[in-house]
PDB file of N, CA and C in Angstrom:
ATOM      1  N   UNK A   1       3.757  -9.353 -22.648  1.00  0.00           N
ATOM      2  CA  UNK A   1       4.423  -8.078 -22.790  1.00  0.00           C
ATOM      3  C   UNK A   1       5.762  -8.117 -22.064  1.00  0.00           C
ATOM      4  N   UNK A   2       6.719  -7.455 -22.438  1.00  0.00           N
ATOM      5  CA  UNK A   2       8.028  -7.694 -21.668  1.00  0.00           C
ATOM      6  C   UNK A   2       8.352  -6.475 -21.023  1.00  0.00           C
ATOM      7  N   UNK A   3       8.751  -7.117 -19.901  1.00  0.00           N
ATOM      8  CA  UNK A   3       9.015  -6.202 -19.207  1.00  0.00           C
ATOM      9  C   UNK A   3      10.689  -6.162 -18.769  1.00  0.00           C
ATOM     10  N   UNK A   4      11.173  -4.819 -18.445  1.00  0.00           N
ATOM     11  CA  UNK A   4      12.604  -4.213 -18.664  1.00  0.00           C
ATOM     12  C   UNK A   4      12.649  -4.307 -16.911  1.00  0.00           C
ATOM     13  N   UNK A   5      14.035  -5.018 -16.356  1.00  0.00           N
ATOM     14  CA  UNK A   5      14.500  -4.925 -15.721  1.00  0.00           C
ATOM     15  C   UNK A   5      15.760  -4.362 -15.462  1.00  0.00           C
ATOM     16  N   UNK A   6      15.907  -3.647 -14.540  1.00  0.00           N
ATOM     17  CA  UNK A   6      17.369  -2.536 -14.161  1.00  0.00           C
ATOM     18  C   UNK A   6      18.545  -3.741 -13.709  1.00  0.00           C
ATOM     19  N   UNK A   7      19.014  -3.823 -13.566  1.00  0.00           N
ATOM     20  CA  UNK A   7      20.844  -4.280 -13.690  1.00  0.00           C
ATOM     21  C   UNK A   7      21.868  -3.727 -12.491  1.00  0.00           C
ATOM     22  N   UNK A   8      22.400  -3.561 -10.957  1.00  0.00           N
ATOM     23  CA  UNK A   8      22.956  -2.473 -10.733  1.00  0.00           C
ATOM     24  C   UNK A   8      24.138  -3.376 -10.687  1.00  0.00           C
ATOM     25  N   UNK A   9      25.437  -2.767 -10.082  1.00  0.00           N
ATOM     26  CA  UNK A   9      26.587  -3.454  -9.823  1.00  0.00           C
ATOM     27  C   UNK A   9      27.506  -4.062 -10.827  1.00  0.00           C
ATOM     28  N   UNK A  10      27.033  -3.679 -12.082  1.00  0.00           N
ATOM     29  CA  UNK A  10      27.908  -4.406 -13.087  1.00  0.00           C
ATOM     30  C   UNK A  10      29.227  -4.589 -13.498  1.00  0.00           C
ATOM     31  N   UNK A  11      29.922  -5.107 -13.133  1.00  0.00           N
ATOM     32  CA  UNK A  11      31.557  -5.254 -13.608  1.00  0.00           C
ATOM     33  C   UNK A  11      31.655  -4.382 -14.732  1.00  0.00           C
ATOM     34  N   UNK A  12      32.695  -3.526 -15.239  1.00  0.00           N
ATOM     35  CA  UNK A  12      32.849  -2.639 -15.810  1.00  0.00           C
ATOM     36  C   UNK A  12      33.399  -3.483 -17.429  1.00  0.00           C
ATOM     37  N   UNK A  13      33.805  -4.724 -17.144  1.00  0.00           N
ATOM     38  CA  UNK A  13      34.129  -5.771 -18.525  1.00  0.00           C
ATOM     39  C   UNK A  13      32.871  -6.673 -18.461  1.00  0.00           C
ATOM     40  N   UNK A  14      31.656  -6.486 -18.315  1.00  0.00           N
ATOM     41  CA  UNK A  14      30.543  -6.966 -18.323  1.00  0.00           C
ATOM     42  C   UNK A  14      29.945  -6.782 -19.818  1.00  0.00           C
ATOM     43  N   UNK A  15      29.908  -7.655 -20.660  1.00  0.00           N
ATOM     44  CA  UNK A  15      29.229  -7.157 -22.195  1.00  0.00           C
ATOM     45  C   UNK A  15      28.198  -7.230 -22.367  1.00  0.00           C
ATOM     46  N   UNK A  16      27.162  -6.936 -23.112  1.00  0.00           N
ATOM     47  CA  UNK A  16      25.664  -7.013 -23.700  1.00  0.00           C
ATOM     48  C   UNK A  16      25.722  -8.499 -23.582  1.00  0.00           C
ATOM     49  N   UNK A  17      25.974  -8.882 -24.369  1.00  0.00           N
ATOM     50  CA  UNK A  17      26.225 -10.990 -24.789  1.00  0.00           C
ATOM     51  C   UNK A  17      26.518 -11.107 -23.493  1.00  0.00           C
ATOM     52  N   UNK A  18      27.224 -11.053 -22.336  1.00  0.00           N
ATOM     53  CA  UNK A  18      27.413 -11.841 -21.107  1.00  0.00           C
ATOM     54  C   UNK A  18      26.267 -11.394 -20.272  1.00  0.00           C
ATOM     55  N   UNK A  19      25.794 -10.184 -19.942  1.00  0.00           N
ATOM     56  CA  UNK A  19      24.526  -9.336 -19.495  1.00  0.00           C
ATOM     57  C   UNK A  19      23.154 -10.788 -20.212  1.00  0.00           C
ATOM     58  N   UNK A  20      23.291 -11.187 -21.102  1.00  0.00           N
ATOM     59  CA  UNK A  20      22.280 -11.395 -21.886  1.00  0.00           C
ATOM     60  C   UNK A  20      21.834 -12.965 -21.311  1.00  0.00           C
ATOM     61  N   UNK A  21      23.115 -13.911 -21.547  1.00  0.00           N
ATOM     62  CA  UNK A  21      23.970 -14.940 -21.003  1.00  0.00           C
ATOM     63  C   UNK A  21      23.388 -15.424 -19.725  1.00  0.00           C
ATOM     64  N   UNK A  22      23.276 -14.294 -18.933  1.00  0.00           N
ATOM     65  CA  UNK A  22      23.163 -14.668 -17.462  1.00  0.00           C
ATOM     66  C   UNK A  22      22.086 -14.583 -17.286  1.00  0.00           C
ATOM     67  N   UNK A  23      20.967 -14.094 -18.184  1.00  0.00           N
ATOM     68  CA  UNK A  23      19.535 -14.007 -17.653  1.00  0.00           C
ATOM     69  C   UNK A  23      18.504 -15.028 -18.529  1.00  0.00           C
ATOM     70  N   UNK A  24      19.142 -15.194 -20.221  1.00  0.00           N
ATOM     71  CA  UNK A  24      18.571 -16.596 -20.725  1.00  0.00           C
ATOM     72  C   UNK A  24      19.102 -17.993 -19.951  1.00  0.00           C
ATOM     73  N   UNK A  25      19.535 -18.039 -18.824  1.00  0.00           N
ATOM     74  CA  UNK A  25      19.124 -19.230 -18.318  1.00  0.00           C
ATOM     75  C   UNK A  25      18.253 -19.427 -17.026  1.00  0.00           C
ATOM     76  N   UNK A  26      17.119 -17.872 -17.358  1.00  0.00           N
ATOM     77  CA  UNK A  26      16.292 -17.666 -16.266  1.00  0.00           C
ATOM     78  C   UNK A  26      15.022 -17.767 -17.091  1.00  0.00           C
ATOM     79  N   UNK A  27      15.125 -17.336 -18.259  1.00  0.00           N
ATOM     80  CA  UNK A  27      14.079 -17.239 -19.595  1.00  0.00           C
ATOM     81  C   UNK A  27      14.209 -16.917 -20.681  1.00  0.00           C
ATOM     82  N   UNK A  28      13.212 -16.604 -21.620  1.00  0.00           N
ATOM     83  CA  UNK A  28      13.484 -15.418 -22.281  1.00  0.00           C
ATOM     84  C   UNK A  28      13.873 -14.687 -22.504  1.00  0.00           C
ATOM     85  N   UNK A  29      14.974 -13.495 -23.294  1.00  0.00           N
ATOM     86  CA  UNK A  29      15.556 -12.467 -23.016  1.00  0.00           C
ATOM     87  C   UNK A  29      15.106 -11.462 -24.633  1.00  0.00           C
ATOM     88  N   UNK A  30      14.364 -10.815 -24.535  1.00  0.00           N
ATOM     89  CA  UNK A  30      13.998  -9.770 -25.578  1.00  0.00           C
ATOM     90  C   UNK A  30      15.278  -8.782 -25.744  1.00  0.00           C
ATOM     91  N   UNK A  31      15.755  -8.287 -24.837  1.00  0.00           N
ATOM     92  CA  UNK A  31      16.957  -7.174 -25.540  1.00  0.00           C
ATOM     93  C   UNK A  31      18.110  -7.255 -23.385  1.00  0.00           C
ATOM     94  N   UNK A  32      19.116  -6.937 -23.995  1.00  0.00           N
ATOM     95  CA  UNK A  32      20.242  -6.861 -22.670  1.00  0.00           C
ATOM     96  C   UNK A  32      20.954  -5.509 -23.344  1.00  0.00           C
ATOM     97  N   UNK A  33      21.032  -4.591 -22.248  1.00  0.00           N
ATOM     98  CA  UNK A  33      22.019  -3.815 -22.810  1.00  0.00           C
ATOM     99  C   UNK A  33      22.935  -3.204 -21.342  1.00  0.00           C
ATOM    100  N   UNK A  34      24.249  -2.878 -21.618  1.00  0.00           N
ATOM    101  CA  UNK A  34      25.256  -2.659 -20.694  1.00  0.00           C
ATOM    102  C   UNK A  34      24.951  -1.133 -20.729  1.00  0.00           C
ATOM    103  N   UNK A  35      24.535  -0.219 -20.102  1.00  0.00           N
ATOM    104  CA  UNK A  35      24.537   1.357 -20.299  1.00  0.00           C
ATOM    105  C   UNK A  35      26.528   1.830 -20.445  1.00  0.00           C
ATOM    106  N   UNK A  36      26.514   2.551 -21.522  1.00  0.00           N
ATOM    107  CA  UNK A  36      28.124   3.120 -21.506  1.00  0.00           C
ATOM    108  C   UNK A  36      27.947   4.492 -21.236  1.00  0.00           C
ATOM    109  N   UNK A  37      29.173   5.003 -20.707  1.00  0.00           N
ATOM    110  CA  UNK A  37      29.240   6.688 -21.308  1.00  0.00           C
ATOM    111  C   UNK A  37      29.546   7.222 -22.594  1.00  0.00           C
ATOM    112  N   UNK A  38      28.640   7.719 -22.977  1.00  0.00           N
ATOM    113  CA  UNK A  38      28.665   8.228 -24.278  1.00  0.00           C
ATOM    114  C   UNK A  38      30.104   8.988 -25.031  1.00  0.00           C
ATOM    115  N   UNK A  39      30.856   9.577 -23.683  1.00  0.00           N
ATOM    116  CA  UNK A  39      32.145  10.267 -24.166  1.00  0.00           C
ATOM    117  C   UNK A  39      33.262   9.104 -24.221  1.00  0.00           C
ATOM    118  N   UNK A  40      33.315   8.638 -23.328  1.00  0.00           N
ATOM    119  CA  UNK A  40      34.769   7.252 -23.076  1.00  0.00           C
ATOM    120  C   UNK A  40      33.615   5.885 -23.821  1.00  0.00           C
ATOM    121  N   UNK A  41      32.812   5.920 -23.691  1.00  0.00           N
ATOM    122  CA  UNK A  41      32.535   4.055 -24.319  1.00  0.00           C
ATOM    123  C   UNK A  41      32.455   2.838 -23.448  1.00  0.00           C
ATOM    124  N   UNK A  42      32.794   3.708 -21.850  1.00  0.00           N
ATOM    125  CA  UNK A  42      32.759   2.628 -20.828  1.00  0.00           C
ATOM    126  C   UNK A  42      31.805   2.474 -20.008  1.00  0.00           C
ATOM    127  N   UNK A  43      31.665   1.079 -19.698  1.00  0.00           N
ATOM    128  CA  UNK A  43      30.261   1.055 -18.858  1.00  0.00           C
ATOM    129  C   UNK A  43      30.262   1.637 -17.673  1.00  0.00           C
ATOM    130  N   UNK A  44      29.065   2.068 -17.102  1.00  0.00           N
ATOM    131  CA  UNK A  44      28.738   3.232 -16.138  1.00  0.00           C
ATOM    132  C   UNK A  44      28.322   1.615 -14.871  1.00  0.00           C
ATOM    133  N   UNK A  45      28.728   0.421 -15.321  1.00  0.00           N
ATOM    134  CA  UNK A  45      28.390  -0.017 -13.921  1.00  0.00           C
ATOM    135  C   UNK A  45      26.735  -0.598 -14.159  1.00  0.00           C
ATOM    136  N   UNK A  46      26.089  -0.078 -14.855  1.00  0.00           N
ATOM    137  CA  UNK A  46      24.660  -0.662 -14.712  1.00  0.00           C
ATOM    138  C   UNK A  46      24.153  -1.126 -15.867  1.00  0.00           C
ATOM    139  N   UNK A  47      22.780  -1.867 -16.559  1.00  0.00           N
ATOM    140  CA  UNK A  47      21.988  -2.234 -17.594  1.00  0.00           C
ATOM    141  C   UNK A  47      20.908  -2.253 -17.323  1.00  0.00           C
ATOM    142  N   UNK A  48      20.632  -2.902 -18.764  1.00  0.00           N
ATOM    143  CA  UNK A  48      19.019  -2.865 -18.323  1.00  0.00           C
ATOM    144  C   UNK A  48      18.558  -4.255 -19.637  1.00  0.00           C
ATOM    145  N   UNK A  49      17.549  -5.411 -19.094  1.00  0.00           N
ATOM    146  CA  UNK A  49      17.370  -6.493 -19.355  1.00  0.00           C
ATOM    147  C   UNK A  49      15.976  -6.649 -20.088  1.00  0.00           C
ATOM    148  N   UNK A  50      15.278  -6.920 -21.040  1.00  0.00           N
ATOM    149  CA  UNK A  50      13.822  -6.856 -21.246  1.00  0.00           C
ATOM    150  C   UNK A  50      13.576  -8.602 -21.037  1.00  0.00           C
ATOM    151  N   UNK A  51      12.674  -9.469 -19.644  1.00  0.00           N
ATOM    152  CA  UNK A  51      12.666 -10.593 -20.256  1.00  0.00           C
ATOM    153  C   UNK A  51      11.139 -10.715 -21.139  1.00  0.00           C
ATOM    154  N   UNK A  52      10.682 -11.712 -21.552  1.00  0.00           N
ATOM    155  CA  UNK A  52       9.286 -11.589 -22.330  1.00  0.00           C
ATOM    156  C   UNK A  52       8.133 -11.862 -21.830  1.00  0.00           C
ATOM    157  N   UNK A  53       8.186 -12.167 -20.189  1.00  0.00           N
ATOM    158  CA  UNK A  53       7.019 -12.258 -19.641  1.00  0.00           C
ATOM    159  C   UNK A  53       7.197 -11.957 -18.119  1.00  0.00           C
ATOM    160  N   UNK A  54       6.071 -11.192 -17.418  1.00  0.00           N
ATOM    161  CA  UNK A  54       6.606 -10.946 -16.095  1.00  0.00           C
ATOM    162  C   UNK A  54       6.763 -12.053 -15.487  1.00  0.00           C
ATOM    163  N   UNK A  55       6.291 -13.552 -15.412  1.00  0.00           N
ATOM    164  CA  UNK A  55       6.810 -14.274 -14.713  1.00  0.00           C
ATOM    165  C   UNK A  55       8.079 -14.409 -14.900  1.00  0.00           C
ATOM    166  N   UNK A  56       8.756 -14.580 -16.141  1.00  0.00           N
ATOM    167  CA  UNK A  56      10.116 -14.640 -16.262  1.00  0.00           C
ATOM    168  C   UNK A  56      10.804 -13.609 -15.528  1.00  0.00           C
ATOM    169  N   UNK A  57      10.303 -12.071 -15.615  1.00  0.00           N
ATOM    170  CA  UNK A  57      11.236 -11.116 -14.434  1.00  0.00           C
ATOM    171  C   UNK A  57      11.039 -11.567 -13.774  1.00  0.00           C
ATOM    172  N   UNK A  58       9.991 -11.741 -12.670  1.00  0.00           N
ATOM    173  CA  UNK A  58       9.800 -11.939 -11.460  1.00  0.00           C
ATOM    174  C   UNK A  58      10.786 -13.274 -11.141  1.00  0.00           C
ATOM    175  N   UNK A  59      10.568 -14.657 -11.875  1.00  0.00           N
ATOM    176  CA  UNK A  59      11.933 -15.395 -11.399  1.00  0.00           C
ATOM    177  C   UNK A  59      13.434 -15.090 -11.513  1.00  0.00           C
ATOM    178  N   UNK A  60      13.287 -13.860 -12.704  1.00  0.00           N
ATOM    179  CA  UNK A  60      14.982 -13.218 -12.852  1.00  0.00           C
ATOM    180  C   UNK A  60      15.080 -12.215 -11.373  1.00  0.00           C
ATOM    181  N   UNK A  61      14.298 -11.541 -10.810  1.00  0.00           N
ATOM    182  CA  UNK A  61      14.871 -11.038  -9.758  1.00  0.00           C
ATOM    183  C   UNK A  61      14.757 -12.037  -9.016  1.00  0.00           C
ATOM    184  N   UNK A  62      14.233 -12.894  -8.263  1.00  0.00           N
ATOM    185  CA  UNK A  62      14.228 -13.924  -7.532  1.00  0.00           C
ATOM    186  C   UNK A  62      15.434 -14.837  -7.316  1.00  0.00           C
ATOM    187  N   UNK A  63      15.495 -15.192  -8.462  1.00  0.00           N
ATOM    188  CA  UNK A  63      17.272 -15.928  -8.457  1.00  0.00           C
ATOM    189  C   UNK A  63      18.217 -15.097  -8.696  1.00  0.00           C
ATOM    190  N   UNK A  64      18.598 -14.079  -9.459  1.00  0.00           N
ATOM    191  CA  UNK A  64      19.841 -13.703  -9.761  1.00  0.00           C
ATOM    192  C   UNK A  64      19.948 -12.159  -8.235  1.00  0.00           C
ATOM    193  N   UNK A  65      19.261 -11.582  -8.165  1.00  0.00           N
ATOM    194  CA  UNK A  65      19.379 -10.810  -7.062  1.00  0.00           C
ATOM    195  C   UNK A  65      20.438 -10.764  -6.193  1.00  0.00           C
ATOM    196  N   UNK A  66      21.394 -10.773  -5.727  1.00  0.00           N
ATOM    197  CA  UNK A  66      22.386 -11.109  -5.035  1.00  0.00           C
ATOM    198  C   UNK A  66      23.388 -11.871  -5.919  1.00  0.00           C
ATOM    199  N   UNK A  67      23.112 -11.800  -6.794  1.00  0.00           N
ATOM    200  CA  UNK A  67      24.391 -12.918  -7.336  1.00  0.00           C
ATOM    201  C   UNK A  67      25.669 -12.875  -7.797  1.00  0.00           C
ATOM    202  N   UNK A  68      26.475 -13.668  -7.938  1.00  0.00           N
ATOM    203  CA  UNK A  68      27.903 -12.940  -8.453  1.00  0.00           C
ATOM    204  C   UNK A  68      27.901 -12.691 -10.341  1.00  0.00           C
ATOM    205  N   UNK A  69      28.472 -11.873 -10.619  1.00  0.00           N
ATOM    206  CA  UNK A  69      28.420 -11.560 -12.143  1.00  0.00           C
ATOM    207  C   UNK A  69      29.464 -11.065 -12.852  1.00  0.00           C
ATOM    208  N   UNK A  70      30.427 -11.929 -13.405  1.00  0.00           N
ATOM    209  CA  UNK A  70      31.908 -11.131 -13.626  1.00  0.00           C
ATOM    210  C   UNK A  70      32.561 -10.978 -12.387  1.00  0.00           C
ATOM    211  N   UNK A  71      32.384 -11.443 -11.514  1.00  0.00           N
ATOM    212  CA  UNK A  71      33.321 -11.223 -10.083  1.00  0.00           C
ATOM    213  C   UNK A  71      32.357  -9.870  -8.876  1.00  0.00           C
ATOM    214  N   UNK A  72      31.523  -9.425  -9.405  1.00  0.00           N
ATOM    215  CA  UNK A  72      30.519  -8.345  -9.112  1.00  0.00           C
ATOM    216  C   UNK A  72      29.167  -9.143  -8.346  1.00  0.00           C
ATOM    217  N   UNK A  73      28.357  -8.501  -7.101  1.00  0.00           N
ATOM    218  CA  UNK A  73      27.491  -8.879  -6.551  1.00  0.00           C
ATOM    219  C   UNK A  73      26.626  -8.247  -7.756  1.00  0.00           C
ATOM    220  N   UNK A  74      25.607  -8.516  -8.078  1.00  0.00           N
ATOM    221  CA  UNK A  74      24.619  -7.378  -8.954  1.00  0.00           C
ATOM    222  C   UNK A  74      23.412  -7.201  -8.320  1.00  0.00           C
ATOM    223  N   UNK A  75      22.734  -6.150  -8.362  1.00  0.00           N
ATOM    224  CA  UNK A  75      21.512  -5.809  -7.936  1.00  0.00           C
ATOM    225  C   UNK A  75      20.235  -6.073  -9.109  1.00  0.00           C
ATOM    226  N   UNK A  76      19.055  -6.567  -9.052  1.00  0.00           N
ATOM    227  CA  UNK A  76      18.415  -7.080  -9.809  1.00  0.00           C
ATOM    228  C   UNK A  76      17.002  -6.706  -9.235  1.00  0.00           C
ATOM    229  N   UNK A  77      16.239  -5.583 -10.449  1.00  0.00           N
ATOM    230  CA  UNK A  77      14.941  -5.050  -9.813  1.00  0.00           C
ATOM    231  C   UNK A  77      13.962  -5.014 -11.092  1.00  0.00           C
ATOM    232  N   UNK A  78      12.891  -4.652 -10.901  1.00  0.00           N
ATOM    233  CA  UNK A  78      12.111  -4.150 -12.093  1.00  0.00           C
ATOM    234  C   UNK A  78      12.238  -2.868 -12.351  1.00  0.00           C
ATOM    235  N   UNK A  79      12.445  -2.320 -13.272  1.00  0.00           N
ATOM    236  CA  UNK A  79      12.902  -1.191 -13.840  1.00  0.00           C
ATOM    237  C   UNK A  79      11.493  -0.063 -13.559  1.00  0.00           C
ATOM    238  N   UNK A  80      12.383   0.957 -12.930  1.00  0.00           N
ATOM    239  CA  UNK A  80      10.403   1.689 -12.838  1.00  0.00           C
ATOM    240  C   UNK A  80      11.139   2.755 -13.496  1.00  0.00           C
ATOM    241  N   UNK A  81       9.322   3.121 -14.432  1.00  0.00           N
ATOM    242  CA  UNK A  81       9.000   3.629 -15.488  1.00  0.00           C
ATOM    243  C   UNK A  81      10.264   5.346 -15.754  1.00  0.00           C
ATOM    244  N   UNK A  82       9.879   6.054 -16.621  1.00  0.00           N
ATOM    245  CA  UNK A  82      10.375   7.257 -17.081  1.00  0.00           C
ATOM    246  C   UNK A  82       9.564   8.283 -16.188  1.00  0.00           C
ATOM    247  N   UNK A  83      10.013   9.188 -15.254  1.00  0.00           N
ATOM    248  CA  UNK A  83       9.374  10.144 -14.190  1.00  0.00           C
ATOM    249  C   UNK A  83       8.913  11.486 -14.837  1.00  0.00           C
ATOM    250  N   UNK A  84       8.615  11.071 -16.365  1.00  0.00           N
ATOM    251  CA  UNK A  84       7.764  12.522 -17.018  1.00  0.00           C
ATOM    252  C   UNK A  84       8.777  13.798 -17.080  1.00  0.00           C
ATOM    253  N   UNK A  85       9.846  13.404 -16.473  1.00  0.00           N
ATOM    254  CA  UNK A  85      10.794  14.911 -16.944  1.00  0.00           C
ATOM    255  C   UNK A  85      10.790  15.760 -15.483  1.00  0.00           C
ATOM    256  N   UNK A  86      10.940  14.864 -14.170  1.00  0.00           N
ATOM    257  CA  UNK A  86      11.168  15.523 -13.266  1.00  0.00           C
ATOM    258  C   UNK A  86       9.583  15.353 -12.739  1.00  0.00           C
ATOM    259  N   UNK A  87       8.463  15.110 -12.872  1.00  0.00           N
ATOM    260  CA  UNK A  87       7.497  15.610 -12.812  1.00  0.00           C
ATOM    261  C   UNK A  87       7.488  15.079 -11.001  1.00  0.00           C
ATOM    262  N   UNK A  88       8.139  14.580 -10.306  1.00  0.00           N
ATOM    263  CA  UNK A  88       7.930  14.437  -9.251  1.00  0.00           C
ATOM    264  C   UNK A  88       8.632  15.474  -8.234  1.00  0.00           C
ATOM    265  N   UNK A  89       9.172  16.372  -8.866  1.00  0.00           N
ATOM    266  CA  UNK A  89       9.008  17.955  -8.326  1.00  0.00           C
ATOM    267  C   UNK A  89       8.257  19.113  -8.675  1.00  0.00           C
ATOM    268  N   UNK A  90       7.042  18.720  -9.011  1.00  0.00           N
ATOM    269  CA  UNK A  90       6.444  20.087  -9.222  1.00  0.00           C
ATOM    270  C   UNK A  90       5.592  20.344  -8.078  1.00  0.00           C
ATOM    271  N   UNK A  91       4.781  21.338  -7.822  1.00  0.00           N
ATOM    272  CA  UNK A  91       4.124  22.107  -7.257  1.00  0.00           C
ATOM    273  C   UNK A  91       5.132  22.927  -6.260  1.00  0.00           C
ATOM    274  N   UNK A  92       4.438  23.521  -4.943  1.00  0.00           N
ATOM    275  CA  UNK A  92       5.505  24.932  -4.877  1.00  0.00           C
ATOM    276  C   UNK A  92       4.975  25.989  -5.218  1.00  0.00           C
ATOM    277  N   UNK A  93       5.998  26.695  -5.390  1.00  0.00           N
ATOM    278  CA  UNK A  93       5.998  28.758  -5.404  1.00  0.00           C
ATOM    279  C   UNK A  93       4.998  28.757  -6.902  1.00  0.00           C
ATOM    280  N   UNK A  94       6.353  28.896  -8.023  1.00  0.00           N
ATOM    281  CA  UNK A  94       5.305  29.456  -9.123  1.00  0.00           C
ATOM    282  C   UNK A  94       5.817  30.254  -9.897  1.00  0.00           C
ATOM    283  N   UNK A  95       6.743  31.053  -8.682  1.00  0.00           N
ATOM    284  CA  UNK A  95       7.561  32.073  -9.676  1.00  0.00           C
ATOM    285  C   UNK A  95       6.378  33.681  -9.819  1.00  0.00           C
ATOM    286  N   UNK A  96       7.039  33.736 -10.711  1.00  0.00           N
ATOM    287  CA  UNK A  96       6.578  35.519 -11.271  1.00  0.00           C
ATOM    288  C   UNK A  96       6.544  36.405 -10.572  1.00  0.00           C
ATOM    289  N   UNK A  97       6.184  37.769 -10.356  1.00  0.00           N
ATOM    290  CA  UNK A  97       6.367  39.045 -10.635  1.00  0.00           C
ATOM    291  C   UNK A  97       5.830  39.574  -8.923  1.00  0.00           C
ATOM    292  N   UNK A  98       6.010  38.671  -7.950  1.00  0.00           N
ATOM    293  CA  UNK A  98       5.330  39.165  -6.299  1.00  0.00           C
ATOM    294  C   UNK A  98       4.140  38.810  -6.266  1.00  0.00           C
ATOM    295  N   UNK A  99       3.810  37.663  -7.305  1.00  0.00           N
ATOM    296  CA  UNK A  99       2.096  36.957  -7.095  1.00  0.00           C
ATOM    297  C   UNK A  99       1.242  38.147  -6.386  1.00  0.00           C
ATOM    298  N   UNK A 100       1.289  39.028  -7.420  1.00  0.00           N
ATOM    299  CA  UNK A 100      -0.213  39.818  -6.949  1.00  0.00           C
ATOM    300  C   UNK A 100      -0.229  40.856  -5.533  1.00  0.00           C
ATOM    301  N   UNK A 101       0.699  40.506  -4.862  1.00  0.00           N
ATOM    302  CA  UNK A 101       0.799  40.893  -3.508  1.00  0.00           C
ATOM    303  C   UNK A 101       1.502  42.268  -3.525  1.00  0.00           C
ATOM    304  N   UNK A 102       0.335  43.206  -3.224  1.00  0.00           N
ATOM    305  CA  UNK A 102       1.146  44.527  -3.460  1.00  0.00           C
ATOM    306  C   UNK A 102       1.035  45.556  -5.077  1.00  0.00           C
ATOM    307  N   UNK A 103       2.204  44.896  -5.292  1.00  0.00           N
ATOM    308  CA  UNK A 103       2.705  45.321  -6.655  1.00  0.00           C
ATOM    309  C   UNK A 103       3.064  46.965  -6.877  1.00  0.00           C
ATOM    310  N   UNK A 104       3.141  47.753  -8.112  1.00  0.00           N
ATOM    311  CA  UNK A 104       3.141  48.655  -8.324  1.00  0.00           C
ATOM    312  C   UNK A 104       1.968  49.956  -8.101  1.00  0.00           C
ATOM    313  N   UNK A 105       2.172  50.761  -7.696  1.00  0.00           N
ATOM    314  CA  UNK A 105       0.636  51.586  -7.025  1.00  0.00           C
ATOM    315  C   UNK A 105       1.423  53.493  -7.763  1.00  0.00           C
ATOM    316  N   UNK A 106       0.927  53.392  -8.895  1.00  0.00           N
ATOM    317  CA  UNK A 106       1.099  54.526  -9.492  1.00  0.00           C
ATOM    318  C   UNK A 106       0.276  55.051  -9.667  1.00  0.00           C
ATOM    319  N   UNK A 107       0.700  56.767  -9.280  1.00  0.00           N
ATOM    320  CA  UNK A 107      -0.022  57.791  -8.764  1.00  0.00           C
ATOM    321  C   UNK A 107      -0.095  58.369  -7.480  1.00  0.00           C
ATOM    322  N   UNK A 108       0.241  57.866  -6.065  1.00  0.00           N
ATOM    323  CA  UNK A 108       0.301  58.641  -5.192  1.00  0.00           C
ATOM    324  C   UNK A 108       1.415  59.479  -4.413  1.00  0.00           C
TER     325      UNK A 108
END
């Protein structure tokens, strides 16, 4: 199963094909992509790498971790998962109407 590794530090003339480049001579490489901004087209600095087996990540962070990339140190991790939409802020208040406490007392 492949697993997606995060990218940080990326030279801003860093391409998919050079992103890609630098990690097939660690293994495998299922997909490389440079993240852009959607309004300008320019890279935001980071990617994200799929290789095809975790041993292959695990030796892609191992060697490339620190390394130079386009003239750039890069940061090199395993990508952790999608956080459900914030879900690591819930619980808390609750909201609504004075939770019960009190409330309206019509008639006296």
């Amino acid at each position: 199963m492949a697993v997606k590794l995060f990218v940080g530090g990326l030279s801003f003339s860093t391409s998919n094909e050079g992103l890609r480049a630098a990690f097939a001579a660690v293994g495998a490489v299922e997909s490389a992509s440079v993240v852009t901004d959607r309004d300008t087209g320019r890279s935001r600095g980071f990617g994200f790498v799929e290789m095809a087996t975790a041993e292959e990540a695990n030796e892609a962070v191992s060697r490339l971790n620190g390394t130079s990339l386009d003239g750039r140190q890069i940061k090199v991790e395993v990508a952790k998962g999608p956080t459900g939409g914030g879900g690591q802020r819930r619980g808390g208040g609750g909201g609504g109407f004075g939770g019960g406490h009190g409330g309206w007392r019509g008639g006296r």
